[in-house]
C-alpha atoms as a PDB file:
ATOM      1  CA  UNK A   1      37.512 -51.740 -24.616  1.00  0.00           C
ATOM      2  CA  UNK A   2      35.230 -50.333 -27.530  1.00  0.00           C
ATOM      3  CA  UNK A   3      33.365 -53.775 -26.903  1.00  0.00           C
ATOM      4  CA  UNK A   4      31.556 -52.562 -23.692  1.00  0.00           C
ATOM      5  CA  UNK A   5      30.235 -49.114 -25.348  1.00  0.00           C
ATOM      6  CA  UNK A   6      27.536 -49.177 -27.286  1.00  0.00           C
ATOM      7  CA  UNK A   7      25.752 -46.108 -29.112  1.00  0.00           C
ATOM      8  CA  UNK A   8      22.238 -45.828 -28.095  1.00  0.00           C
ATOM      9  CA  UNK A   9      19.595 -44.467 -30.520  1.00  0.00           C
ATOM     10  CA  UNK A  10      18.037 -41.518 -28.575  1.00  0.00           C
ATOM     11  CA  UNK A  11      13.992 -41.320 -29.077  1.00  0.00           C
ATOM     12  CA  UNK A  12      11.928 -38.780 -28.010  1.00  0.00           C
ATOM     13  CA  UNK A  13       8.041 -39.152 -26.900  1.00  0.00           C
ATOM     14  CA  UNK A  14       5.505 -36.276 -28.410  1.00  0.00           C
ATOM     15  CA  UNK A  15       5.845 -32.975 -26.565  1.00  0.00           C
ATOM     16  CA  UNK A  16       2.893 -32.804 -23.723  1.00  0.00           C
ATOM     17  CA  UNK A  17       1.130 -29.439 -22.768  1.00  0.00           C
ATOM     18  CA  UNK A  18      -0.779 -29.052 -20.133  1.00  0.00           C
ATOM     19  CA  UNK A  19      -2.350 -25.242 -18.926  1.00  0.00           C
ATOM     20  CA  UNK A  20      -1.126 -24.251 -15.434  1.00  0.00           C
ATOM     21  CA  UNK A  21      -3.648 -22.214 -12.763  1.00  0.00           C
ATOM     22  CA  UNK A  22      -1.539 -19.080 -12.126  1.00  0.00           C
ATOM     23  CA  UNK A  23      -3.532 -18.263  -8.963  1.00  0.00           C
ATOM     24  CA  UNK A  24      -2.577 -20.209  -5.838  1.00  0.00           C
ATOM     25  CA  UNK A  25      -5.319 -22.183  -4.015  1.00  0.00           C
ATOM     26  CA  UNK A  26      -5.846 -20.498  -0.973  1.00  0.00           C
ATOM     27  CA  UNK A  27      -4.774 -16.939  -2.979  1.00  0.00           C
ATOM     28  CA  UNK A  28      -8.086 -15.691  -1.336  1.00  0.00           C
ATOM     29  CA  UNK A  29      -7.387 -16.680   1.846  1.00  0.00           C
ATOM     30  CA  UNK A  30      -3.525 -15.292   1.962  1.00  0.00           C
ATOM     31  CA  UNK A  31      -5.114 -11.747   1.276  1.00  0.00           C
ATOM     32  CA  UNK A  32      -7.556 -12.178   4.078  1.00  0.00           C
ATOM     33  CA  UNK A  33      -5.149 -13.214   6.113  1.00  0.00           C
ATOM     34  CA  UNK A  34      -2.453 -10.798   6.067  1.00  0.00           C
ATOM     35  CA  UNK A  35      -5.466  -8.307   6.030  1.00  0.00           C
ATOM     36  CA  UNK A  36      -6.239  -9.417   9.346  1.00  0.00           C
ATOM     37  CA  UNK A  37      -2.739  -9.934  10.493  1.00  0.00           C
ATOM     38  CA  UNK A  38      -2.179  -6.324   9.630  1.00  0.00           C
ATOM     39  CA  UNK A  39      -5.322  -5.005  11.266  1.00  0.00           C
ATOM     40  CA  UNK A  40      -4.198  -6.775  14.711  1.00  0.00           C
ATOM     41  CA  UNK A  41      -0.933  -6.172  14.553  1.00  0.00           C
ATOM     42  CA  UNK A  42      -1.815  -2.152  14.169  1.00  0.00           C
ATOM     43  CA  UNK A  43      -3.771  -2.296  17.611  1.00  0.00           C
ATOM     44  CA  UNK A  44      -0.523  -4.262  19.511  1.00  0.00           C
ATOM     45  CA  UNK A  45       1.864  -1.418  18.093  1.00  0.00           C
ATOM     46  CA  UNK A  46      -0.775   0.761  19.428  1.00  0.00           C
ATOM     47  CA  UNK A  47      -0.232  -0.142  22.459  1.00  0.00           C
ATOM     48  CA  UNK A  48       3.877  -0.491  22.437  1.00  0.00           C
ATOM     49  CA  UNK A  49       5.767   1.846  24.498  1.00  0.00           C
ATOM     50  CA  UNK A  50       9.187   2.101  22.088  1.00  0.00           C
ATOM     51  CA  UNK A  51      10.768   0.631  18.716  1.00  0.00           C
ATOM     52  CA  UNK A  52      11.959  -2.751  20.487  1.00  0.00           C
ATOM     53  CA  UNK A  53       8.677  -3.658  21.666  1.00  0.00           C
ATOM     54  CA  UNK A  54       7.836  -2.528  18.375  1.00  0.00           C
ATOM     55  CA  UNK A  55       9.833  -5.387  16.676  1.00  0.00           C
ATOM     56  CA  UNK A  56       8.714  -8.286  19.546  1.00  0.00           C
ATOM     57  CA  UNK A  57       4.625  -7.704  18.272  1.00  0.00           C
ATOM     58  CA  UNK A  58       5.758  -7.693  14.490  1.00  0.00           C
ATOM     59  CA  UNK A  59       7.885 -10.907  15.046  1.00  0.00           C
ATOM     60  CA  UNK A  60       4.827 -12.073  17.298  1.00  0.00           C
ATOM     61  CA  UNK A  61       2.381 -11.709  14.321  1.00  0.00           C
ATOM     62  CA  UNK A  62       4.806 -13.215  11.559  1.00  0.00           C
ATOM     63  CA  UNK A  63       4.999 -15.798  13.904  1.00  0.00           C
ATOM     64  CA  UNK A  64       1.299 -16.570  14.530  1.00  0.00           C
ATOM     65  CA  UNK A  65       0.674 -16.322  10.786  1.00  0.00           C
ATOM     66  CA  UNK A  66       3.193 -19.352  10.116  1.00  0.00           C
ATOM     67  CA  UNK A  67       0.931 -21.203  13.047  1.00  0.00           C
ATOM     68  CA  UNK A  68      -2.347 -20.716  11.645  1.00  0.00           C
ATOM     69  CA  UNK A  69      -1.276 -21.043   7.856  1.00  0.00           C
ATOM     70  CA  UNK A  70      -0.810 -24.558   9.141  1.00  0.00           C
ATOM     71  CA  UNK A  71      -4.134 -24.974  10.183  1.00  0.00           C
ATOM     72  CA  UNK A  72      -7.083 -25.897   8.522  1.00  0.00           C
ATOM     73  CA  UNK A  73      -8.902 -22.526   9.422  1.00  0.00           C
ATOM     74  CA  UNK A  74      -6.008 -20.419   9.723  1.00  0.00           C
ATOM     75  CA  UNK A  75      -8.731 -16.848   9.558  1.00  0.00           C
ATOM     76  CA  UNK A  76     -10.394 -18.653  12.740  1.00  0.00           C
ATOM     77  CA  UNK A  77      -6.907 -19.385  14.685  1.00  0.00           C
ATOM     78  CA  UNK A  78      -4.900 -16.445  14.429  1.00  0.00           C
ATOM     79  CA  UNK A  79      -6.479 -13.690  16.637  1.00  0.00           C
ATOM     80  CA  UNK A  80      -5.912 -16.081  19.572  1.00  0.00           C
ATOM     81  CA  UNK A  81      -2.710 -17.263  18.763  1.00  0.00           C
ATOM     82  CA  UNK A  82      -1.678 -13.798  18.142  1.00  0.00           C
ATOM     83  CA  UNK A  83      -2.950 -12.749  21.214  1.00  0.00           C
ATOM     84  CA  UNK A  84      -0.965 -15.988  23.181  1.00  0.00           C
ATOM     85  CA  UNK A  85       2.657 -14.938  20.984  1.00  0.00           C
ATOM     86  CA  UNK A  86       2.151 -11.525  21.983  1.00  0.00           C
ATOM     87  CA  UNK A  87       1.652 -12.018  25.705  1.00  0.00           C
ATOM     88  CA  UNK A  88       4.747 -13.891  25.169  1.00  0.00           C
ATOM     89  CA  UNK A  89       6.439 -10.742  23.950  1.00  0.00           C
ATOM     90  CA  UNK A  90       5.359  -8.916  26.184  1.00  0.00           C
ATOM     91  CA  UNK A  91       6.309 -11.284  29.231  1.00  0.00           C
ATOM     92  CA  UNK A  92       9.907 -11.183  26.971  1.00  0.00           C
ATOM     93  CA  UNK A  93      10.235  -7.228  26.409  1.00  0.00           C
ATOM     94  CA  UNK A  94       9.815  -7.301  30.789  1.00  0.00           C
ATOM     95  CA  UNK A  95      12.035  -9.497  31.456  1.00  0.00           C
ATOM     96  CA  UNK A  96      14.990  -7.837  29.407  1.00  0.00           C
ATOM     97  CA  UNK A  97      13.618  -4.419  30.779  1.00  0.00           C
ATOM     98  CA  UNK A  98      14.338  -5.968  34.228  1.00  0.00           C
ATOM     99  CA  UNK A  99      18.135  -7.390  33.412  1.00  0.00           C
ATOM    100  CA  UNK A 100      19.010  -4.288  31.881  1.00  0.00           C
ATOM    101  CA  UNK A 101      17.933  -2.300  34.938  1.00  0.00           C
ATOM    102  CA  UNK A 102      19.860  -4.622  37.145  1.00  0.00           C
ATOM    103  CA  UNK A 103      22.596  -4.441  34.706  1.00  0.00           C
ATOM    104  CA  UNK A 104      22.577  -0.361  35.020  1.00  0.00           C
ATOM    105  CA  UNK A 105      22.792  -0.946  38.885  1.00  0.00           C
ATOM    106  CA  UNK A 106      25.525  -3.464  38.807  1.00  0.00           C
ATOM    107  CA  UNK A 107      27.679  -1.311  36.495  1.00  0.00           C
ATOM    108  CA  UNK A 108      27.263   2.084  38.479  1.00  0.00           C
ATOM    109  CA  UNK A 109      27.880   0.049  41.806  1.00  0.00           C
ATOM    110  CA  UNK A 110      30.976  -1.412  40.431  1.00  0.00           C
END
């Protein structure tokens, strides 16, 4: 049994060091963006009627952020898709607005 291990002399290659950039690529544009994000996102909760609504445009711009990160000109594409996620919200925030009023009537009819 002792044939089949063997003890292996261990060597070790000179230590490398390299300096790393602490500052992220597109640092810049992450600032700018959120910047943005955050100055469109103020005039949507500007316009929303209650704290759920609220919560639909915030998702809305978190969402469209993600989108145009992936982008190659992500401070070009995210007023519009903003604009597109938070129509979608909006057409959302309706609809449930519409099942919970038929909800109300089903339950006081019952």
């Amino acid at each position: 049994m002792n044939e089949t291990n063997k003890k292996l002399r261990t060597r070790f290659a000179p230590e490398t060091r390299f300096e790393v950039q602490a500052v992220p690529f597109r640092a810049r544009e992450t600032n700018e963006l959120e910047r943005l994000k955050d100055r469109l996102l103020s005039q949507l909760l500007a316009q929303a009627s209650n704290a759920e609504q609220n919560t639909l445009f915030r998702q809305a711009a978190n969402d469209a952020v993600a989108l145009a990160w992936a982008t190659s000109f992500p401070l070009l594409f995210l007023p519009t898709l903003l604009e597109e996620k938070a129509a979608v919200a909006r057409r959302q925030f309706s609809r449930q607005q519409q099942i919970r009023r038929r909800s109300r009537a089903l339950t006081l009819a019952a």
